[in-house]
C-alpha atoms as a PDB file:
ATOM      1  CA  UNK A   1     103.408  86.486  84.618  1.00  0.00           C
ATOM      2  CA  UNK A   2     102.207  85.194  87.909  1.00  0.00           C
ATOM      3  CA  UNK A   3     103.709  87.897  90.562  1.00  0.00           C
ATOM      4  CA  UNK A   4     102.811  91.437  91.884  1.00  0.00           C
ATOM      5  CA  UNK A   5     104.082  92.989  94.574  1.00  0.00           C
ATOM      6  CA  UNK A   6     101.710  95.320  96.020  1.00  0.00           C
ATOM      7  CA  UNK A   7     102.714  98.533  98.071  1.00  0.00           C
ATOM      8  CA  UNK A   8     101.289  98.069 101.824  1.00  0.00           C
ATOM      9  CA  UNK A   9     103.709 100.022 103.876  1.00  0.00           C
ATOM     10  CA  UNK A  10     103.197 103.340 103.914  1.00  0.00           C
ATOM     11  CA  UNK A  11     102.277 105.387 106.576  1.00  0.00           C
ATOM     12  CA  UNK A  12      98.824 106.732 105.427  1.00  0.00           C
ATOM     13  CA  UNK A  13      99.607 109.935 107.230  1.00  0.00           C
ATOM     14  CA  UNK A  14      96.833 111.654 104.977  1.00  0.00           C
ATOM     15  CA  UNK A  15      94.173 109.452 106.324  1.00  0.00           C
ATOM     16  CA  UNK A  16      94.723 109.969 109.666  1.00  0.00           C
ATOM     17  CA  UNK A  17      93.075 109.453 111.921  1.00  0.00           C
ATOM     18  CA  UNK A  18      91.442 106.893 110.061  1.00  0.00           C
ATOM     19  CA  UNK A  19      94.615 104.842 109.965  1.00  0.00           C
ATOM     20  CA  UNK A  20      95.676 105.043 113.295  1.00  0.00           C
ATOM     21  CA  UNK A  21      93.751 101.654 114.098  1.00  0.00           C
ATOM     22  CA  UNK A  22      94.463 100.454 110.721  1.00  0.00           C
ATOM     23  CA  UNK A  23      97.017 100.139 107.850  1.00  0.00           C
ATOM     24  CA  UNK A  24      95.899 102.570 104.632  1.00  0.00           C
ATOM     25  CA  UNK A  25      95.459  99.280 102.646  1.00  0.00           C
ATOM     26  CA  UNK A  26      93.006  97.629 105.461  1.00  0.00           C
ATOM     27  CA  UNK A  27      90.409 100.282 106.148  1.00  0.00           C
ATOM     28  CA  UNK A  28      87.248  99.608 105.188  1.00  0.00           C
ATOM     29  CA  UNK A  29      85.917 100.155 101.105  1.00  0.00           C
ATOM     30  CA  UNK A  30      83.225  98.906  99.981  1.00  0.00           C
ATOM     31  CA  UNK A  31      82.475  96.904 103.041  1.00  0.00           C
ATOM     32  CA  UNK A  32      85.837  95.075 102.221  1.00  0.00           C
ATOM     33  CA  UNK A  33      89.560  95.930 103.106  1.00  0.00           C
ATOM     34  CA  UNK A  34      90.938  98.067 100.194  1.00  0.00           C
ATOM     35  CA  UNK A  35      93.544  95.713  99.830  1.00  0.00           C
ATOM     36  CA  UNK A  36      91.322  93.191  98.633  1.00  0.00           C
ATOM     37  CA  UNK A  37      90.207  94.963  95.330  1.00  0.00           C
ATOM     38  CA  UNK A  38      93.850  94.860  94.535  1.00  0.00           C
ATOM     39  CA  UNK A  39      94.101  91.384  95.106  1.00  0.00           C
ATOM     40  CA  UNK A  40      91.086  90.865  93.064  1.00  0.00           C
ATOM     41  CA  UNK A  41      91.797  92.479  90.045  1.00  0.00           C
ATOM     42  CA  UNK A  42      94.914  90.917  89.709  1.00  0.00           C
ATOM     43  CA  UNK A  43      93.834  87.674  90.465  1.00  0.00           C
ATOM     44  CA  UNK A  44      91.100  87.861  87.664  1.00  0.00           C
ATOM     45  CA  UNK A  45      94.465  88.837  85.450  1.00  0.00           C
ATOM     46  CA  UNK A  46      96.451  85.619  86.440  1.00  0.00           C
ATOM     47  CA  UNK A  47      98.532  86.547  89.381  1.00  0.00           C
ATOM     48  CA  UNK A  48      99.047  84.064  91.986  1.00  0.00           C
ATOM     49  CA  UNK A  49     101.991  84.848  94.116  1.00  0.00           C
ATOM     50  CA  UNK A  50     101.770  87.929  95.874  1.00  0.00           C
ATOM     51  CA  UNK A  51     104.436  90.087  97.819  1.00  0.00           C
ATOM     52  CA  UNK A  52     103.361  93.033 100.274  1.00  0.00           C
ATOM     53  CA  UNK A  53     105.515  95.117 102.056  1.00  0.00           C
ATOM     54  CA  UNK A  54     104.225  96.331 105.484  1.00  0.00           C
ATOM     55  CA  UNK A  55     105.463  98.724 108.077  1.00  0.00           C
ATOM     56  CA  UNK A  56     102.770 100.797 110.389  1.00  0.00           C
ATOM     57  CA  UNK A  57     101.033  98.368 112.607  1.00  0.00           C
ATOM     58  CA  UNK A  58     102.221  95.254 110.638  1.00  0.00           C
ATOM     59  CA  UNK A  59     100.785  92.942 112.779  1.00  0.00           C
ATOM     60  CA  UNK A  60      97.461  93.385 111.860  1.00  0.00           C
ATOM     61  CA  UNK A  61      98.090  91.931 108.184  1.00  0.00           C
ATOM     62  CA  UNK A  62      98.629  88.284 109.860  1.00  0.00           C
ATOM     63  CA  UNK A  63      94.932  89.028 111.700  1.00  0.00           C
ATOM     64  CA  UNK A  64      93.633  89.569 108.485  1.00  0.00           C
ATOM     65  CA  UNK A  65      95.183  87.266 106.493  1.00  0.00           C
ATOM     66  CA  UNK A  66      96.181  84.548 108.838  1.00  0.00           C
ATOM     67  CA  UNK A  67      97.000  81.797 106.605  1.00  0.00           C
ATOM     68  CA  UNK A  68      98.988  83.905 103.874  1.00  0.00           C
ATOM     69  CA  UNK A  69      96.161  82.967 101.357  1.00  0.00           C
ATOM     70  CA  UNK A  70      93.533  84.927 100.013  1.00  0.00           C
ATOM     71  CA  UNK A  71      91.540  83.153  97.580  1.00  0.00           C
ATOM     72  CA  UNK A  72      93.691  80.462  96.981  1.00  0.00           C
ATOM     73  CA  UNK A  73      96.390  82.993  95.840  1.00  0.00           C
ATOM     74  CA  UNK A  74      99.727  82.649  98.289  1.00  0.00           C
ATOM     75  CA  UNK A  75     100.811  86.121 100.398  1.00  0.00           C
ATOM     76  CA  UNK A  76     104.207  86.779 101.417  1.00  0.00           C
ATOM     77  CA  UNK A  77     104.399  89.906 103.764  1.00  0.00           C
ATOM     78  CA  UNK A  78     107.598  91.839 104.002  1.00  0.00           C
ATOM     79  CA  UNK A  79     107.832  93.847 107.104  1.00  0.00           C
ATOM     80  CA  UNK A  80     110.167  96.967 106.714  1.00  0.00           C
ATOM     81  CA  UNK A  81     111.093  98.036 110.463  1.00  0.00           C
ATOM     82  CA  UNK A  82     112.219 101.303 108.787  1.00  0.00           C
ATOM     83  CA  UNK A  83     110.460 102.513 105.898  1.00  0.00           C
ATOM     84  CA  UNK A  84     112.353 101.216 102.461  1.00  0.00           C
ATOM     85  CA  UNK A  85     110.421 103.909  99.907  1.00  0.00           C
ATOM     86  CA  UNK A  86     109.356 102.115  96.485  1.00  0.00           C
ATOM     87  CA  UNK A  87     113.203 101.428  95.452  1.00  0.00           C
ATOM     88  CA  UNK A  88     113.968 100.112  98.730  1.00  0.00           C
ATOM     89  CA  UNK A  89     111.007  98.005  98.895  1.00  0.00           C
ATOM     90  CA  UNK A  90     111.845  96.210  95.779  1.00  0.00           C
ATOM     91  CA  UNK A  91     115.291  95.768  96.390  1.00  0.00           C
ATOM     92  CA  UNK A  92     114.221  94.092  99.360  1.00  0.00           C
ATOM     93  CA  UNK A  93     112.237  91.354  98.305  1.00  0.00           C
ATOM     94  CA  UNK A  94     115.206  90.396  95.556  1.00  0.00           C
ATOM     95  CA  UNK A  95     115.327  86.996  96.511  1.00  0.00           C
ATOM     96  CA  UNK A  96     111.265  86.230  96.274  1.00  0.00           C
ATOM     97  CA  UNK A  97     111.206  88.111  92.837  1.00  0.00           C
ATOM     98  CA  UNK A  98     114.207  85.609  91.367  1.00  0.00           C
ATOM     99  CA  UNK A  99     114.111  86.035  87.998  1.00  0.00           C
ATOM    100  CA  UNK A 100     110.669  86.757  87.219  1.00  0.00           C
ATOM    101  CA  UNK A 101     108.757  89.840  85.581  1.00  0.00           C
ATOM    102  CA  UNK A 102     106.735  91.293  88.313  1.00  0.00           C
ATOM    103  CA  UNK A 103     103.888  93.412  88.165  1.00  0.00           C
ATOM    104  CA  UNK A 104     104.082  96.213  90.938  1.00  0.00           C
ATOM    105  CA  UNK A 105     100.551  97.904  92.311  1.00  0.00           C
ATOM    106  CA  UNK A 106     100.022 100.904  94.534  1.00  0.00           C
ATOM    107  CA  UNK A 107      98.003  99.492  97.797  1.00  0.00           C
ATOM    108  CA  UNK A 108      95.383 102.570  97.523  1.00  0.00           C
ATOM    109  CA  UNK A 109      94.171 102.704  94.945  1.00  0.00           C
ATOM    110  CA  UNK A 110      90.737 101.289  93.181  1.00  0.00           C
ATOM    111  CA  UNK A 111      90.894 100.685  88.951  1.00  0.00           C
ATOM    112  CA  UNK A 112      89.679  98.586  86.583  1.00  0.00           C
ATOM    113  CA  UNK A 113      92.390  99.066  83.996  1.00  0.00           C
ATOM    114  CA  UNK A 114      93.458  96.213  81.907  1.00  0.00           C
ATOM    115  CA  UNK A 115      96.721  95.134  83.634  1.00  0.00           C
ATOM    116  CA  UNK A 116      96.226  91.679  81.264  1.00  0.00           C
ATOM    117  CA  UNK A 117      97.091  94.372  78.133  1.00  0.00           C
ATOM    118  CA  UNK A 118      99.597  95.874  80.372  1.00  0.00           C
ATOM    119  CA  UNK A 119     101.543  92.767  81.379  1.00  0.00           C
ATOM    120  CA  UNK A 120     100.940  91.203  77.330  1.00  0.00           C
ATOM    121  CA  UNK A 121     102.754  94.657  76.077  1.00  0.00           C
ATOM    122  CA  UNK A 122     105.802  94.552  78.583  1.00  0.00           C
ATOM    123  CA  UNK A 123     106.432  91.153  77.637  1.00  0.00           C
ATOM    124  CA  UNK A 124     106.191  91.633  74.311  1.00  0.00           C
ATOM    125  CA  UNK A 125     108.635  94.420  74.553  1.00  0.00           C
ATOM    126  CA  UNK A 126     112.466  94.898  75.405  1.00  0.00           C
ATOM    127  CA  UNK A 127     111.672  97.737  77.812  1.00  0.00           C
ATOM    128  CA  UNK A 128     113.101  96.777  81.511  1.00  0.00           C
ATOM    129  CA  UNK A 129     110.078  98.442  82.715  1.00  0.00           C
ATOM    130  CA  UNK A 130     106.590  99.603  81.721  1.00  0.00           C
ATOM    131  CA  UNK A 131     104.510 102.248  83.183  1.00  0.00           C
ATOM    132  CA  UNK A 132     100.910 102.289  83.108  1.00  0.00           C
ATOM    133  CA  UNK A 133      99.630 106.214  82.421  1.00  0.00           C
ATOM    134  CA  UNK A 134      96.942 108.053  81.258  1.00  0.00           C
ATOM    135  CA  UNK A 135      96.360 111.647  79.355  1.00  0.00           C
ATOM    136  CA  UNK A 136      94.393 112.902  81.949  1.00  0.00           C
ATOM    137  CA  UNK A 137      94.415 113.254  85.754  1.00  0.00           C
ATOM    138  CA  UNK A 138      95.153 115.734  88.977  1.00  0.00           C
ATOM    139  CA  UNK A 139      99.018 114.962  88.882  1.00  0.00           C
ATOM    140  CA  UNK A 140     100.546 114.761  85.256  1.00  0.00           C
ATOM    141  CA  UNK A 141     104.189 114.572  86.487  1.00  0.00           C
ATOM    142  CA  UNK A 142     105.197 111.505  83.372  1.00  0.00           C
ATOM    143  CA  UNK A 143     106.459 113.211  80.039  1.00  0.00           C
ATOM    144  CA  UNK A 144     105.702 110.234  76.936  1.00  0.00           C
ATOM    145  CA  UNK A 145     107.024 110.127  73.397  1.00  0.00           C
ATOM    146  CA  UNK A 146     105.077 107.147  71.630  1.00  0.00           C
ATOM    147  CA  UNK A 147     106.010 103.992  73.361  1.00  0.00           C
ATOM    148  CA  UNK A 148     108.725 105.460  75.581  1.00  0.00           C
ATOM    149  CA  UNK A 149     108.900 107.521  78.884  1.00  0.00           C
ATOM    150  CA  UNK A 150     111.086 110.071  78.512  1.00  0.00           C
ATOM    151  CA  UNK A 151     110.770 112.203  81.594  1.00  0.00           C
ATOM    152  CA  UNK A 152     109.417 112.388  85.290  1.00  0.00           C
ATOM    153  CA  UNK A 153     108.942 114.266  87.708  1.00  0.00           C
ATOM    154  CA  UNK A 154     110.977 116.929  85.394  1.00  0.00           C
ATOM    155  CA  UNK A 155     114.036 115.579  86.317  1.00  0.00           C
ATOM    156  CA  UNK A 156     115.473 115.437  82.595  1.00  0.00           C
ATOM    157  CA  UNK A 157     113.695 118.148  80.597  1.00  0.00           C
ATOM    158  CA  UNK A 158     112.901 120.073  83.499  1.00  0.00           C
ATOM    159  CA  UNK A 159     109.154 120.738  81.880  1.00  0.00           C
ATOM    160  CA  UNK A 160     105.846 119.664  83.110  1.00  0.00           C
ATOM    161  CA  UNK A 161     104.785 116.542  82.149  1.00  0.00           C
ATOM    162  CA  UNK A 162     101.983 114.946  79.993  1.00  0.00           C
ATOM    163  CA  UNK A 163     100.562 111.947  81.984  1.00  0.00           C
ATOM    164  CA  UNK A 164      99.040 110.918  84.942  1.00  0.00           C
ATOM    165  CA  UNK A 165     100.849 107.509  86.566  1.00  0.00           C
ATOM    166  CA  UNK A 166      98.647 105.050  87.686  1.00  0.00           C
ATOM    167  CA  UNK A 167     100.690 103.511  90.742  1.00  0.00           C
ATOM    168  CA  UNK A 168     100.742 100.581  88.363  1.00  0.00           C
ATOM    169  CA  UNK A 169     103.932  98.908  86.300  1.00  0.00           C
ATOM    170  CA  UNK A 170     105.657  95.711  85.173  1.00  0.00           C
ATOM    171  CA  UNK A 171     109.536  95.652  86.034  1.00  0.00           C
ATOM    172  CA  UNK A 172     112.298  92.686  84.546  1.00  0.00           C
ATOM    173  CA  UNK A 173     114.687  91.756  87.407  1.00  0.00           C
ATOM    174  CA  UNK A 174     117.187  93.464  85.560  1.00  0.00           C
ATOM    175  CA  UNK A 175     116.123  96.708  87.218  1.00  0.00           C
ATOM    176  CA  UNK A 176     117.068  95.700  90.614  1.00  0.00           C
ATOM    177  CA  UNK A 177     120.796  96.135  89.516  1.00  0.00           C
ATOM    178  CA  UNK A 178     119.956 100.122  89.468  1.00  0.00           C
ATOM    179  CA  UNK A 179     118.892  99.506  93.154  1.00  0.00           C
ATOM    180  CA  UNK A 180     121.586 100.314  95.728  1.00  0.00           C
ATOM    181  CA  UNK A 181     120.805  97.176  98.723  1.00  0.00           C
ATOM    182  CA  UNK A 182     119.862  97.830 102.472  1.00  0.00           C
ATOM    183  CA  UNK A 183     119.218 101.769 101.219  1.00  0.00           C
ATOM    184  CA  UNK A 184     115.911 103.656 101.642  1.00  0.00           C
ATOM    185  CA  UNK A 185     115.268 105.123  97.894  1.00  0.00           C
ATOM    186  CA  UNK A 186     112.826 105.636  95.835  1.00  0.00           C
ATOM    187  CA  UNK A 187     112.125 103.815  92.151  1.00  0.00           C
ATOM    188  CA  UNK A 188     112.792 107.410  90.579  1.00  0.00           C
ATOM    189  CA  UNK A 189     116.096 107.319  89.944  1.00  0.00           C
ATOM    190  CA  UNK A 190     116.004 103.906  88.617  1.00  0.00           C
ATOM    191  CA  UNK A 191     113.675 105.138  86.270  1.00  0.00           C
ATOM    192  CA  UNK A 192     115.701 107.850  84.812  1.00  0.00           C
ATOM    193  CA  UNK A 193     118.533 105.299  83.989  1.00  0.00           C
ATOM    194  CA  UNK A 194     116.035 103.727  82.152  1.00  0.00           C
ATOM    195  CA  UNK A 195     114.987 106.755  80.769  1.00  0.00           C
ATOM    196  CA  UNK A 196     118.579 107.442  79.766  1.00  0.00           C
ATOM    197  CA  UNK A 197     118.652 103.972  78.399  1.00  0.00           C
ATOM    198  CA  UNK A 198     115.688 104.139  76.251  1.00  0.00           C
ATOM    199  CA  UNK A 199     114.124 101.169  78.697  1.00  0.00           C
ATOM    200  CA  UNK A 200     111.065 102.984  80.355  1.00  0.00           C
ATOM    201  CA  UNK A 201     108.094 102.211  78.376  1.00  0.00           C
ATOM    202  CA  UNK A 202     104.592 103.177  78.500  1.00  0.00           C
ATOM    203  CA  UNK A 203     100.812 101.669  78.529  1.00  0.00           C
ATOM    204  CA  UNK A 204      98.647 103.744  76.961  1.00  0.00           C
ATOM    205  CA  UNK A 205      95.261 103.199  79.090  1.00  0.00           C
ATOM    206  CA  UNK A 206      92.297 104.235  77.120  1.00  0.00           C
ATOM    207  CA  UNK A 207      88.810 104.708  77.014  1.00  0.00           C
ATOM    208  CA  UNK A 208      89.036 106.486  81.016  1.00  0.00           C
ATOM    209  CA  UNK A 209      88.407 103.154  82.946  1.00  0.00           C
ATOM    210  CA  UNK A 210      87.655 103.377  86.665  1.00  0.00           C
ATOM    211  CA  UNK A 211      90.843 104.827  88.384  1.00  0.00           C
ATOM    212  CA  UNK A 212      90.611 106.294  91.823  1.00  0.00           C
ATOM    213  CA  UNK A 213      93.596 107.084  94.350  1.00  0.00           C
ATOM    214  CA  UNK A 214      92.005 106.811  97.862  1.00  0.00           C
ATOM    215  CA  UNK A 215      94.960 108.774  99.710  1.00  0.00           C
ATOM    216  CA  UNK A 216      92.813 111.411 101.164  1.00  0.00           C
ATOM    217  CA  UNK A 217      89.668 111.411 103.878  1.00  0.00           C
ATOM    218  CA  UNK A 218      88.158 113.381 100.725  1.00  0.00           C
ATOM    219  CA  UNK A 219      88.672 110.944  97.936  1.00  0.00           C
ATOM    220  CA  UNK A 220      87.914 107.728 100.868  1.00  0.00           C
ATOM    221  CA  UNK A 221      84.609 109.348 101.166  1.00  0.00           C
ATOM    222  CA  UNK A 222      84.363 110.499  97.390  1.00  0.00           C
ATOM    223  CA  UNK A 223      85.128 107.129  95.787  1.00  0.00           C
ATOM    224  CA  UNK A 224      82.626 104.912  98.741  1.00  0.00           C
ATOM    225  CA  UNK A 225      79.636 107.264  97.918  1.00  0.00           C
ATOM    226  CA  UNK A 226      80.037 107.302  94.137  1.00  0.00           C
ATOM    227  CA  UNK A 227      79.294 103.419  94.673  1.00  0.00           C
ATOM    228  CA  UNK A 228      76.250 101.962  95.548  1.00  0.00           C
ATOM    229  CA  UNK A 229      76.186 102.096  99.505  1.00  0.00           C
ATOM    230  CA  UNK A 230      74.958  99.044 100.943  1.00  0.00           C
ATOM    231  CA  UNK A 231      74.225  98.086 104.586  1.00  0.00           C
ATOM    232  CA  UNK A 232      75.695  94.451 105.912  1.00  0.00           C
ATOM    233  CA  UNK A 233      73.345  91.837 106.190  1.00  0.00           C
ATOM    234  CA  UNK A 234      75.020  91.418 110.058  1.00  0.00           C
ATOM    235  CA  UNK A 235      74.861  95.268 110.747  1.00  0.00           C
ATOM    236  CA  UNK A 236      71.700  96.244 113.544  1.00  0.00           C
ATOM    237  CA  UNK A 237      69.545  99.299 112.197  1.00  0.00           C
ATOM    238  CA  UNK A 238      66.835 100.097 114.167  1.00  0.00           C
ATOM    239  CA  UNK A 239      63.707 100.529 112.471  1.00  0.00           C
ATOM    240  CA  UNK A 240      62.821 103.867 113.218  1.00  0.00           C
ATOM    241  CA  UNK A 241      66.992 104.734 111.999  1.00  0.00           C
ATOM    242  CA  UNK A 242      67.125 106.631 108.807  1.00  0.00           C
ATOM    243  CA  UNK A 243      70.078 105.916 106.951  1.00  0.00           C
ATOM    244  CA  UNK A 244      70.667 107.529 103.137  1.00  0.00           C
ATOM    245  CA  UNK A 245      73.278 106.934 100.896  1.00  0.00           C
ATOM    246  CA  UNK A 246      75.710 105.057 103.578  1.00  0.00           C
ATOM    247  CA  UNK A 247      77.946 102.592 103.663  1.00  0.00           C
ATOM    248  CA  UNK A 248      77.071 100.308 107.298  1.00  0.00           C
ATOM    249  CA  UNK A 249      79.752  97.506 107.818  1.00  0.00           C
ATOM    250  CA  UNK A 250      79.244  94.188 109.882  1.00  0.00           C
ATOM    251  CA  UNK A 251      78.402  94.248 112.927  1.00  0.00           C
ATOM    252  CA  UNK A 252      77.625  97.749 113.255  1.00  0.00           C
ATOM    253  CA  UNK A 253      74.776  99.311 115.157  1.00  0.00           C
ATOM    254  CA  UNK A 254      72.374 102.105 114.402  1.00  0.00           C
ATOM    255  CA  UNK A 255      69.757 102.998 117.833  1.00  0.00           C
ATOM    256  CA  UNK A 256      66.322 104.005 117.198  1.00  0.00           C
ATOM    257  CA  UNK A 257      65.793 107.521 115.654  1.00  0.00           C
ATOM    258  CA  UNK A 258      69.612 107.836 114.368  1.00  0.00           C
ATOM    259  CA  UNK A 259      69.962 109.362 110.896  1.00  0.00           C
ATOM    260  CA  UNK A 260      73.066 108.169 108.763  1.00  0.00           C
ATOM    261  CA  UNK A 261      73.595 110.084 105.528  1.00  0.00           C
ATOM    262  CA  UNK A 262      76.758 109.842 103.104  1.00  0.00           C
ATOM    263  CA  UNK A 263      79.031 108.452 105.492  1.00  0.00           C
ATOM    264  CA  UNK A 264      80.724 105.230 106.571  1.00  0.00           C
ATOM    265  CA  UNK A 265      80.628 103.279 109.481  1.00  0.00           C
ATOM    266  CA  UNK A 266      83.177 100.484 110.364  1.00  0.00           C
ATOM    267  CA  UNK A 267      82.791  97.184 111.327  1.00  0.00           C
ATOM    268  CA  UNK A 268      81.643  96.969 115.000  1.00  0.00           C
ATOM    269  CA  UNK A 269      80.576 100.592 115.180  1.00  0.00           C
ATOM    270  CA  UNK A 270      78.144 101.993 116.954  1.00  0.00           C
ATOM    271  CA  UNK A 271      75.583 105.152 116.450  1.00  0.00           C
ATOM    272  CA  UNK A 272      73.387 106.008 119.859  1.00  0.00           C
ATOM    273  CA  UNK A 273      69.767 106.958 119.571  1.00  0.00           C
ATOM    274  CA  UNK A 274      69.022 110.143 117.998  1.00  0.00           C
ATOM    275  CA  UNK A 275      72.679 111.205 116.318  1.00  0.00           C
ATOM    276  CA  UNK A 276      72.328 112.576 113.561  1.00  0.00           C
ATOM    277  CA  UNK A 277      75.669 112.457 110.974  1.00  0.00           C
ATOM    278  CA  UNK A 278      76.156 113.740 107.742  1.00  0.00           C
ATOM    279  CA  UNK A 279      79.502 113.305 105.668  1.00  0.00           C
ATOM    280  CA  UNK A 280      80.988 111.564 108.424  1.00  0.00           C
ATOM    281  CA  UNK A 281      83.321 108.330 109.269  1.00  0.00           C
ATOM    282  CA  UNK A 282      82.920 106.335 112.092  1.00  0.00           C
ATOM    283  CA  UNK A 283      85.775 103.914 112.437  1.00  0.00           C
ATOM    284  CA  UNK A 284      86.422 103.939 116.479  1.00  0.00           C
ATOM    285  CA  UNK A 285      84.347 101.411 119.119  1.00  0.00           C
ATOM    286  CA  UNK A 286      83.477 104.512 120.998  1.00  0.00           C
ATOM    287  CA  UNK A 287      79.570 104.992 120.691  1.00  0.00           C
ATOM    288  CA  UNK A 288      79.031 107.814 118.872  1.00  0.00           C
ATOM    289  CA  UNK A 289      76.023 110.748 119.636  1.00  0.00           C
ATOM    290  CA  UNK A 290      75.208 113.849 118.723  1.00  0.00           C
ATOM    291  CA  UNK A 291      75.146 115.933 115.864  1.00  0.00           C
ATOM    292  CA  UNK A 292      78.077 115.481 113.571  1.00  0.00           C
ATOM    293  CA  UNK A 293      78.899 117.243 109.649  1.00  0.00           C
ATOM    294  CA  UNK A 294      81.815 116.172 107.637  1.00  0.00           C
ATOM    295  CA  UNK A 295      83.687 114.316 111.208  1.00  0.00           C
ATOM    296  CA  UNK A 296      85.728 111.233 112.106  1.00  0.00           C
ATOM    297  CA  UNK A 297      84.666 109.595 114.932  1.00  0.00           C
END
């Protein structure tokens, strides 16, 4: 298997206002646009054609990518004028997918789950799609029997469900012929026909691997501190600046007596002397001062 489509359009309308400058999938994590992890991990698992659908301020993928490479891996971006939903989106890019198995990735979040295992079961199976899940999680909407999916959402059994969905799956072509064309819908009901025709199957992740969804300011900020925070080797602190636990991006600058504690600054932001922030994001060029808790600025 050698393509993934990763999910890039949304409208990161829980972010805000962090992605008003920027695309959910290009802010800042780990020093790195999120995207990138993504693009990693599958990389490392053999992908090397790469689909992403974009939408809210599309332009800036070309900035960031502007040869449609990213380590030697080719990009194809898909630019949805009017938002497509999951279904939609992969309807869409019919003629790039062909007749290949593709493996389909949320573009927020961070995991380290083995999508190698995932990819090895689907093909080894005569499901039309497989879901990665696991037992556990804030949002078990995925009811499992064994090796088969046999409810979401509720929509079948109308009971709450068993698993958590990782934002991660493997679909045949075949599926797209449950996709209505030029329609804004969702994957769902494409996987209750499944459902209905015993073709939904599952992947098991085990062992709790690394699995964060960075929707929220709260989990953005949750997931960058439970890392090691580092400070760019390009980034100006001052040496009388106290900085603790932060993540400082290139380019940034700290002024003398500034104190920086778990929070985030952007590339090419800039504290003033003698702010003092706690919890807080800076992601706009506007100098920031003052005394700031738990803020975006």
């Amino acid at each position: 298997m050698r393509k993934a489509f990763l999910l890039g359009a949304g409208l990161g309308t829980r972010l805000q206002p962090l992605t008003e400058t920027l695309p959910k999938p290009l802010i800042p994590f780990a020093n790195r646009p999120l995207i990138t992890h993504a693009l990693d991990h599958c990389i490392q698992a053999g992908i090397t054609d790469f689909a992403i659908n974009t939408h809210h301020l599309h332009e800036t993928w070309h900035k960031f990518f502007p040869n449609r490479k990213y380590r030697g891996a080719n990009l194809t971006f898909f630019y949805e004028p009017e938002l497509l939903e999951t279904g939609g989106g992969i309807k869409n890019i019919a003629d790039w997918i062909k007749d290949d198995p593709l493996l389909i990735y949320n573009g927020d979040i961070i995991t380290d789950l083995p999508i190698d295992r995932l990819m090895t079961g689907h093909m080894a199976s005569n499901n039309t799609a497989t879901l990665a899940v696991q037992d556990h999680g804030p949002d078990l909407r995925i009811t499992v029997d064994g090796h088969r999916v046999t409810d979401v959402r509720g929509l079948i059994n109308q009971k709450e469900g068993t698993h958590q969905f990782t934002g991660i799956y493997v679909i045949d072509h075949e599926i797209l012929d449950l996709i209505p064309s030029n329609k804004k819908i969702s994957i769902i009901p494409a996987f209750v026909e499944l459902i209905n025709q015993s073709q939904l199957g599952v992947y098991h992740v085990k062992d709790h691997p690394k699995w964060l969804d960075l929707g929220t300011r709260k989990t953005y900020l949750e997931a960058s501190l439970a890392l090691t925070p580092q400070v760019s080797k390009s980034a100006k602190i001052h040496p009388t600046a106290s900085v603790q636990n932060s993540w400082i991006a290139q380019d940034a600058i700290v002024e003398p007596g500034a104190t920086i504690k778990d929070s985030i600054l952007w590339p090419g932001t800039h504290v003033l002397q003698d702010a003092e922030l706690t919890n807080c994001i800076v992601h706009t060029n506007s100098p920031t001062s003052g005394v700031h808790n738990n803020a975006d600025l």
